[in-house]
Protein backbone atom coordinates (compact mmCIF):
# COMPACT_ATOMS: atom_id res chain seq x y z
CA UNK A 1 0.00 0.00 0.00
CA UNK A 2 1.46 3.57 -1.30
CA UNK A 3 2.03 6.30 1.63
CA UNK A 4 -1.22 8.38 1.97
CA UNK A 5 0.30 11.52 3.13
CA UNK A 6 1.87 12.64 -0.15
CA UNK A 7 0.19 14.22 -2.84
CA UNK A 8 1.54 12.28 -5.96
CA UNK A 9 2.28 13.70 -8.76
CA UNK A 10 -0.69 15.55 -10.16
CA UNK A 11 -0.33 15.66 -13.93
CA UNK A 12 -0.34 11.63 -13.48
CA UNK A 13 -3.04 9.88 -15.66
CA UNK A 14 -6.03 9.04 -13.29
CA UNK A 15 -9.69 8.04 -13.32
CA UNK A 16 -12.07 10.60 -14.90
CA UNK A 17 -14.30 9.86 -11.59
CA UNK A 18 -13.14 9.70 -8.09
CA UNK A 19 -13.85 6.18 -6.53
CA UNK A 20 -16.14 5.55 -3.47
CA UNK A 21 -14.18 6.08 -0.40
CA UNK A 22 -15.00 4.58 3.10
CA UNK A 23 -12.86 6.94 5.65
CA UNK A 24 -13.15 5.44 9.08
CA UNK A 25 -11.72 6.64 12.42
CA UNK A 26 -8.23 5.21 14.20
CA UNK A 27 -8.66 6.77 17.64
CA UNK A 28 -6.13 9.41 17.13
CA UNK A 29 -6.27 13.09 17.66
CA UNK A 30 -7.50 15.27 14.79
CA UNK A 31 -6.53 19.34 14.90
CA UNK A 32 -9.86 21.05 16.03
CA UNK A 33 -8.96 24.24 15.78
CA UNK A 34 -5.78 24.77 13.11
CA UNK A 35 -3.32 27.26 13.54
CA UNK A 36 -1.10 27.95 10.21
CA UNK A 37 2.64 29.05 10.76
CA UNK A 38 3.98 29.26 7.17
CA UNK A 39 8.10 28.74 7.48
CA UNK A 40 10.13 29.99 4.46
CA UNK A 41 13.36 27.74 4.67
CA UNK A 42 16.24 29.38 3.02
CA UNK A 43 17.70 33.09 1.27
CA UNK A 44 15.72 32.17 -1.77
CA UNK A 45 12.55 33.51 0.22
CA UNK A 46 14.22 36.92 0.86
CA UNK A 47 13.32 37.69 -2.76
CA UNK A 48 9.68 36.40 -3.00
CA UNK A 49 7.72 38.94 -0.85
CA UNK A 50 5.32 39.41 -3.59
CA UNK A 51 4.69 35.11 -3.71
CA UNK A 52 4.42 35.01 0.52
CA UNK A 53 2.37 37.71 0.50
CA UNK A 54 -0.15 36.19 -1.75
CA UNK A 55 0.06 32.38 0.22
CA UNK A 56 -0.64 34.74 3.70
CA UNK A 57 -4.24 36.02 1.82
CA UNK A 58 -4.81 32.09 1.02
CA UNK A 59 -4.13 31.04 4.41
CA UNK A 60 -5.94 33.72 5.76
CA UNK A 61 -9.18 33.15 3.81
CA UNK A 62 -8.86 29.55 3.55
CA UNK A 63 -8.74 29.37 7.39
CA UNK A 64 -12.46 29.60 8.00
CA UNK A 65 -14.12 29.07 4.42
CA UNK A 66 -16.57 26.63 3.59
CA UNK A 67 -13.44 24.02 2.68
CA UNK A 68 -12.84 24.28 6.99
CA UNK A 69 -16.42 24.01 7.62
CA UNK A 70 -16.70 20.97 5.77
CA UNK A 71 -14.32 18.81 7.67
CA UNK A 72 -16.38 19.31 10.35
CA UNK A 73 -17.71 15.91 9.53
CA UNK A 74 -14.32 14.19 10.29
CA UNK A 75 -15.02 15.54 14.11
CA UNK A 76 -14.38 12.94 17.08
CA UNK A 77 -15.99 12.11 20.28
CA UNK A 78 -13.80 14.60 22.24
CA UNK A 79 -12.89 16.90 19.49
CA UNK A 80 -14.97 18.60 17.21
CA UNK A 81 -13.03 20.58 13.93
CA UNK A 82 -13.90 23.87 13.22
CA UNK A 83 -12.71 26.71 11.64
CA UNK A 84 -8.77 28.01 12.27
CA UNK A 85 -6.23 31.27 11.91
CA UNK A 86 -3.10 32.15 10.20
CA UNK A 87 -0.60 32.73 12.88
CA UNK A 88 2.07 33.96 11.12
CA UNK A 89 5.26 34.01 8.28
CA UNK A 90 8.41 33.31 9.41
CA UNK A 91 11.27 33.16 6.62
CA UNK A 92 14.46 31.69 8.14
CA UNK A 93 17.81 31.99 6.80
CA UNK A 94 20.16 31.49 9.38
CA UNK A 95 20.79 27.93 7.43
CA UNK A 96 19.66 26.31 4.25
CA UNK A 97 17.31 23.00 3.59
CA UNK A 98 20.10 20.21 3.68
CA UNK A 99 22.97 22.87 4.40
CA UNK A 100 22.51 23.73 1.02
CA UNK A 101 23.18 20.47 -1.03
CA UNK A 102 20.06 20.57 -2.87
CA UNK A 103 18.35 17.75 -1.18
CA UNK A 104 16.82 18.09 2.56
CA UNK A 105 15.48 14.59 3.65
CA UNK A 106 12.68 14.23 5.86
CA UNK A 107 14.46 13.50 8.92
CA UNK A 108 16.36 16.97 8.32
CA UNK A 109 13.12 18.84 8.00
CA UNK A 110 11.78 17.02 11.23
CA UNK A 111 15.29 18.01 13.15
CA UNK A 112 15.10 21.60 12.15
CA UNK A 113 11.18 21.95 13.32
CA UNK A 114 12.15 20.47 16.46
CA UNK A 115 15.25 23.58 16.89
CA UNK A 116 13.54 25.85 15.72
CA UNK A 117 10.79 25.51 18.18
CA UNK A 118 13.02 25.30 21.18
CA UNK A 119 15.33 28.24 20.46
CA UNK A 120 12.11 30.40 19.30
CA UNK A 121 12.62 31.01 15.88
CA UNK A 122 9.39 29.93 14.80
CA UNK A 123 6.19 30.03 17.24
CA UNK A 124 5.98 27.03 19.65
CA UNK A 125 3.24 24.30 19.61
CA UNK A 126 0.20 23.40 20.82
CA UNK A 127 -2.30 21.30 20.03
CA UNK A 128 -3.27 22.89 17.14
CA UNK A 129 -0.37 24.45 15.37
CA UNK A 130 0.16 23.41 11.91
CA UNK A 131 4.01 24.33 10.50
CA UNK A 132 3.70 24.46 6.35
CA UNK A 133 7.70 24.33 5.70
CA UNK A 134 7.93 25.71 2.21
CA UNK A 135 11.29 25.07 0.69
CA UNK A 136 13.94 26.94 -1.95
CA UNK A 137 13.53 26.36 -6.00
CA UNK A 138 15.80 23.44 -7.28
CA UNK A 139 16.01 21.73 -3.87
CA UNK A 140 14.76 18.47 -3.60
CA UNK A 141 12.96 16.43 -0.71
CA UNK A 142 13.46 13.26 0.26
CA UNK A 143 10.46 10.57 1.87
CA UNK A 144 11.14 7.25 2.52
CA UNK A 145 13.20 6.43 -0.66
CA UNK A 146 10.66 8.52 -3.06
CA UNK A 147 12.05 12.21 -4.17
CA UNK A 148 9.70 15.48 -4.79
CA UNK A 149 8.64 16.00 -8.35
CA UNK A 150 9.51 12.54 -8.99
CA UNK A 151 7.24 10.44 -6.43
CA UNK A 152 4.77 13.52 -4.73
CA UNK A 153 4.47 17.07 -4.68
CA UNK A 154 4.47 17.63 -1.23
CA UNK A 155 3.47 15.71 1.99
CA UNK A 156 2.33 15.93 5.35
CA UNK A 157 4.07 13.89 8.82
CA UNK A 158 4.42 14.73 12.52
CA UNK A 159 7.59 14.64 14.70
CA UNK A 160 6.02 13.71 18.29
CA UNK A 161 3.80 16.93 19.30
CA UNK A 162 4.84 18.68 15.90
CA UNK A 163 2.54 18.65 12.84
CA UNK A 164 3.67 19.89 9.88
CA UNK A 165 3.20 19.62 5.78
CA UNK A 166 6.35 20.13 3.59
CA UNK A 167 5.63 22.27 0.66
CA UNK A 168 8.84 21.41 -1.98
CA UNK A 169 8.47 24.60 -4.45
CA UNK A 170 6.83 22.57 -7.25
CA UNK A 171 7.87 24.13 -10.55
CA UNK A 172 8.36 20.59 -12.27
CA UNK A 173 5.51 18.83 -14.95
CA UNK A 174 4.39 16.78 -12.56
CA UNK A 175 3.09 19.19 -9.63
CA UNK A 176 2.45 22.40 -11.82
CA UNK A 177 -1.13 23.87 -11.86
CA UNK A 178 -0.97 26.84 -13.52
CA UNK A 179 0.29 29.89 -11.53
CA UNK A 180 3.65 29.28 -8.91
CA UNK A 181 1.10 30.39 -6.31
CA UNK A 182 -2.19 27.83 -8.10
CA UNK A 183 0.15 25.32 -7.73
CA UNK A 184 1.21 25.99 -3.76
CA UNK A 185 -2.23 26.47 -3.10
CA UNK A 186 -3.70 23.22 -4.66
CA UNK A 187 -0.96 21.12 -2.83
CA UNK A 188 -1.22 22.95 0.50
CA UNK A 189 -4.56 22.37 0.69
CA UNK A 190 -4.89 18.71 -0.02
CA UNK A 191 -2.12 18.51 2.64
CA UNK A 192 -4.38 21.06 5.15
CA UNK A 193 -7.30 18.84 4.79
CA UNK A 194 -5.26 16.07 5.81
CA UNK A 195 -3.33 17.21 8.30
CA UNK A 196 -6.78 18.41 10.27
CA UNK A 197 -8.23 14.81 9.48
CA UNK A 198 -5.20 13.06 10.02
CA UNK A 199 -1.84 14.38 12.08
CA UNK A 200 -0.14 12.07 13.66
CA UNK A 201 2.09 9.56 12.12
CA UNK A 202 4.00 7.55 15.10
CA UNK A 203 5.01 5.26 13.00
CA UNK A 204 4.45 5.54 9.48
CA UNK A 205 0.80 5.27 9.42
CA UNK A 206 -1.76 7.74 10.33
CA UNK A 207 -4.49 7.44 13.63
CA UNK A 208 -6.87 9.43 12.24
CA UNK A 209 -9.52 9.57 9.20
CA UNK A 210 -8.72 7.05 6.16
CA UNK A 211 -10.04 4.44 4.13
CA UNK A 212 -8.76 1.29 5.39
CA UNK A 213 -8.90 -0.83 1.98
CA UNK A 214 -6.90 1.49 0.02
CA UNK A 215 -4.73 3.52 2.48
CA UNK A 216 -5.95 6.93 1.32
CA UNK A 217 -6.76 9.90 2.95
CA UNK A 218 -9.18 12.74 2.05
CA UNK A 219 -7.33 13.92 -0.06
CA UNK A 220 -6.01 11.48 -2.00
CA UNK A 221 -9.30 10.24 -3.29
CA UNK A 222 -9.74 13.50 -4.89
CA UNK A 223 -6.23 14.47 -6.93
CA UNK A 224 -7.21 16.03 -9.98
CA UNK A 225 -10.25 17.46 -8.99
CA UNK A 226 -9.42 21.62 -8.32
CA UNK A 227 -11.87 24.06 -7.96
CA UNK A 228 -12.17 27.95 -7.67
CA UNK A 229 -12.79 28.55 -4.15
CA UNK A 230 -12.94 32.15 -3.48
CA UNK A 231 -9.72 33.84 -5.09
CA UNK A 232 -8.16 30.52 -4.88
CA UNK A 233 -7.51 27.43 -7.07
CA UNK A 234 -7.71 24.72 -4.20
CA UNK A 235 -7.92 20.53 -4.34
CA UNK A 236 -11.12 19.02 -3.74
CA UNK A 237 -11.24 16.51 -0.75
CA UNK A 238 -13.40 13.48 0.01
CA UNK A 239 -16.47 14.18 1.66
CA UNK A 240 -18.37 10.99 3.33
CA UNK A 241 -21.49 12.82 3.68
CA UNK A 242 -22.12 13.93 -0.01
CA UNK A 243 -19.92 10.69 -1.13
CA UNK A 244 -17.92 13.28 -3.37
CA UNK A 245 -15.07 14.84 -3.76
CA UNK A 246 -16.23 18.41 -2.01
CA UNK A 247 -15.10 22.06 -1.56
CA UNK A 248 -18.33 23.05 1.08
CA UNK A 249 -20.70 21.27 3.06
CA UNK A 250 -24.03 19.90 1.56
């Protein structure tokens, strides 16, 4: 069974219909209430003010739009999602991804969330903090033997208390959608739908919402399927109620 917290590649030939999903519940803890620190790794991000600018109005309308109110469905019996905030940017330079190789591997990323919260540098956790790590042009991340723009176009993990969705900058075929920010903001929000419905991964699979026969989450059922949601070109997600890939509650 493929890892469900990537987005794979989304130029990949796929069914013209998205098949019937069964998401069930694992017992884990969901993120009720999100809170979105976007973390610019890298000098590249000194010269993209216009681009982080843009991703801040996404994350700030995106936070409590009908996409959030819809996930209210995937709601537990001791938490119940609703909608969330934008914390904050935080563009660190102090060091590049993978001390500027031009790969960073997952274990890397996780190290550097974990420093970063500890000295400061980026705004501690709680329960509902949600780090998006958006990385340089031309570096490449690294998951479990698969590579961005090769195997996914982005992906979402935790590192003990720390959630957080890598964000590779996607220029290749096989993650663009369009615009540099359509394509950022169809792969972040695949990976914010499932990072709500699904955080923690203790050991390479998630306790939260998926569909036990296939492995996927809510949003891989839906990969193809983008839709205009305000300003915004976002991913559909799986919705069990309307059994359909959704942007809004029925």
């Amino acid at each position: 069974m493929a890892l469900s917290n990537i987005v794979p590649l989304l130029n990949a030939p796929r069914a013209a219909a998205a098949p019937a999903a069964d998401m069930t519940y694992h017992g884990g803890p969901v993120i009720a209430n999100v809170e979105i620190v976007a973390v610019y790794w890298g000098s590249f991000w000194q010269q993209q003010a216009t681009l982080i600018s843009q991703l801040e109005g996404y994350f700030n309308y995106i936070v409590t739009s009908s996409f959030l109110d819809m996930l209210a469905e995937y709601s537990t019996p001791t938490q119940t999602i609703g909608e969330g905030t934008f914390n904050s940017s935080v563009t660190v330079t102090t060091s590049e991804p993978g001390g500027g190789s031009g790969t960073v591997s997952d274990a890397q990323i996780q190290t550097a969330l974990q420093q970063w919260t500890q000295d400061g540098t980026i705004p501690a956790v709680n329960a509902n903090t949600l780090y998006f790590v958006f990385l340089p042009q031309n570096v490449t991340s690294t998951l479990n033997g698969s590579s961005s723009c090769q195997q996914y176009c982005g992906y979402h993990s935790s590192a003990g208390s720390i959630y957080y969705a890598l964000m590779p900058y996607s220029d290749c075929s096989g993650c663009t959608q369009g615009s540099e920010l359509d394509t950022l903001t169809v792969i972040s929000s695949h990976e914010l739908a499932e990072s709500i419905t699904d955080p923690s991964w203790p050991s390479g699979s998630g306790t939260g919402w998926f569909d036990d026969n296939t492995g996927n989450e809510i949003g891989d059922v839906c990969v193809g399927n983008t839709t205009q949601l305000g300003n915004y070109t976002i991913q559909q997600v799986w919705s069990q109620k309307q059994n359909a890939c959704a942007s809004a509650p029925a």
